[in-house]
C-alpha atoms as a PDB file:
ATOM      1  CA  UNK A   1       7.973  -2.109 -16.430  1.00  0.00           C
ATOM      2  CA  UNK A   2       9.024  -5.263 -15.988  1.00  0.00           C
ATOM      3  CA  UNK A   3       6.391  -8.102 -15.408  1.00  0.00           C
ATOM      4  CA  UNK A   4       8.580 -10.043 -13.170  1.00  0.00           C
ATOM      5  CA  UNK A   5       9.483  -7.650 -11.249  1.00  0.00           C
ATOM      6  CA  UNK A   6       5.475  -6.980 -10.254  1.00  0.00           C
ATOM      7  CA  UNK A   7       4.992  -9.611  -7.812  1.00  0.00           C
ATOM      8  CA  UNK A   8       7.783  -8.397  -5.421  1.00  0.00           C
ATOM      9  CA  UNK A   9       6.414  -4.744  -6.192  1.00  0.00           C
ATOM     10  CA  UNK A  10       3.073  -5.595  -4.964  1.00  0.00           C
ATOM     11  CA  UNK A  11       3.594  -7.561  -1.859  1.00  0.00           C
ATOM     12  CA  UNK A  12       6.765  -4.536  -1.092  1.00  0.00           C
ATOM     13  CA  UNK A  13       3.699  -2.060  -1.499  1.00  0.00           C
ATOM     14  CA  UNK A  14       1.188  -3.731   1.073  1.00  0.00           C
ATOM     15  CA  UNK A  15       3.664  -4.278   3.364  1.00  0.00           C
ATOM     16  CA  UNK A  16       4.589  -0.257   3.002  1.00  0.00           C
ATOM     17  CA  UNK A  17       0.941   0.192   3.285  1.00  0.00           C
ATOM     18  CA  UNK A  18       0.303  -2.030   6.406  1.00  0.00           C
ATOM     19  CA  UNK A  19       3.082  -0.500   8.285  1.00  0.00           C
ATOM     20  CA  UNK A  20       2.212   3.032   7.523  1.00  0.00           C
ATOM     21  CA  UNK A  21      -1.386   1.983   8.387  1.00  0.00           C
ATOM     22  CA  UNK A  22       0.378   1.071  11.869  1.00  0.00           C
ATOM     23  CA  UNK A  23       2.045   3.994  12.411  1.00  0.00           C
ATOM     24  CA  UNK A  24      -0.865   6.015  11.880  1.00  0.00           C
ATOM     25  CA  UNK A  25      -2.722   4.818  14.345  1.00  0.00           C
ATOM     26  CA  UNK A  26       0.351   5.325  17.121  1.00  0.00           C
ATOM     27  CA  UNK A  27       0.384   8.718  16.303  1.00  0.00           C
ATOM     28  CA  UNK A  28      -3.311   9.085  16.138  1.00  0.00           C
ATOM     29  CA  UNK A  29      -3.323   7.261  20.267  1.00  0.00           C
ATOM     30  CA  UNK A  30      -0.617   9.339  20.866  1.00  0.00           C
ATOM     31  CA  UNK A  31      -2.415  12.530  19.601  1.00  0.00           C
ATOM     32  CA  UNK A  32      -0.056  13.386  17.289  1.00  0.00           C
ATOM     33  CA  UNK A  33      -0.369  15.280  13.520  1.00  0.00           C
ATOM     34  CA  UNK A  34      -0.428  12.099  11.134  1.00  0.00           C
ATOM     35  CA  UNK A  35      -1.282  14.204   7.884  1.00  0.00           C
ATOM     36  CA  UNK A  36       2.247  13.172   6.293  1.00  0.00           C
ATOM     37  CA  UNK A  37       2.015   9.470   7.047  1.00  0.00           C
ATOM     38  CA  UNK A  38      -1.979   9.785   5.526  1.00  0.00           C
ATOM     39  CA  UNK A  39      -0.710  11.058   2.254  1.00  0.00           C
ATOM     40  CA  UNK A  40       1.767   8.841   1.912  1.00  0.00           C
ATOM     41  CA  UNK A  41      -0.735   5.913   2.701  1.00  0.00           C
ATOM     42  CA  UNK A  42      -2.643   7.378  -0.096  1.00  0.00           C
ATOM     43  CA  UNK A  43       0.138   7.851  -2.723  1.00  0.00           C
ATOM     44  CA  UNK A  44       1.511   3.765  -1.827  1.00  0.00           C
ATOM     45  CA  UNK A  45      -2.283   2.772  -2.193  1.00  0.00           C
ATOM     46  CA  UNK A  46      -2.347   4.312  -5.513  1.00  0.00           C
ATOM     47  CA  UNK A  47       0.683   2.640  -6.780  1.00  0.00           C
ATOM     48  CA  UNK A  48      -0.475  -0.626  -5.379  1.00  0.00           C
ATOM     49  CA  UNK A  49      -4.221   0.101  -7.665  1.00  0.00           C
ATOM     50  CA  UNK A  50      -2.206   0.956 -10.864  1.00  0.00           C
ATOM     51  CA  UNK A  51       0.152  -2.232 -10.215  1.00  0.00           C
ATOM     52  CA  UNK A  52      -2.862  -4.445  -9.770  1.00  0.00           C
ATOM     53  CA  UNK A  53      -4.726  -3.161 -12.594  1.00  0.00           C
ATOM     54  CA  UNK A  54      -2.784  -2.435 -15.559  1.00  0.00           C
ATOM     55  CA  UNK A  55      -0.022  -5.911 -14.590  1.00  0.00           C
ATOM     56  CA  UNK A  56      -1.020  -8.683 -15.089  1.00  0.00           C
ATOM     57  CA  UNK A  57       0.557  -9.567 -11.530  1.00  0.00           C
ATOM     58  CA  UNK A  58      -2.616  -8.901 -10.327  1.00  0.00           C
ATOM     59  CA  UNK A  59      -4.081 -12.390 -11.540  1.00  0.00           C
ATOM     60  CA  UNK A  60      -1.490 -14.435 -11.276  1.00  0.00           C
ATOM     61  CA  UNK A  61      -1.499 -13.508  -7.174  1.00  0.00           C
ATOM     62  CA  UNK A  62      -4.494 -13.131  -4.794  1.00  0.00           C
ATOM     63  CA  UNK A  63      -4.291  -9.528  -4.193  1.00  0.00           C
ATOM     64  CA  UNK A  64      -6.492  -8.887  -1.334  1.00  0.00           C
ATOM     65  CA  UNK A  65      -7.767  -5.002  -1.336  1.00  0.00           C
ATOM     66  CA  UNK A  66      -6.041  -2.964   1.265  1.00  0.00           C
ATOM     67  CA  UNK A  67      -9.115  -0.445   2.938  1.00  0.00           C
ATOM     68  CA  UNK A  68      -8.482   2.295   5.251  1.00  0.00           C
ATOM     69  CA  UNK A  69      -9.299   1.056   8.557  1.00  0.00           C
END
């Protein structure tokens, strides 16, 4: 993996992550199944944790931790 490429992975991931987190909650007000969009919220916030933990992207940015709302 390349270490430059991290950074843009990261902030690609939370941005995945904070629309997805979006969309869930329309379909939850809607009253609609959101089980697909919650595992995918859950695989994209486990790609974000390895990123952040094993790069060492994650200090040279201020990752703030994404939380299920």
């Amino acid at each position: 993996m390349d270490e430059d490429q991290d950074p843009y992975r990261i902030l690609k991931l939370r941005a995945e992550i904070l629309e997805l987190g979006s969309a869930i909650r329309q379909l939850q007000r809607e009253g609609l199944d959101d089980a697909a969009a919650q595992l995918l919220i859950a695989r994209k916030r486990a790609q974000l944790d390895v990123l952040v933990k094993t790069g060492s992207a994650g200090s040279r940015l201020n990752i703030t931790d994404i939380r299920r709302s």
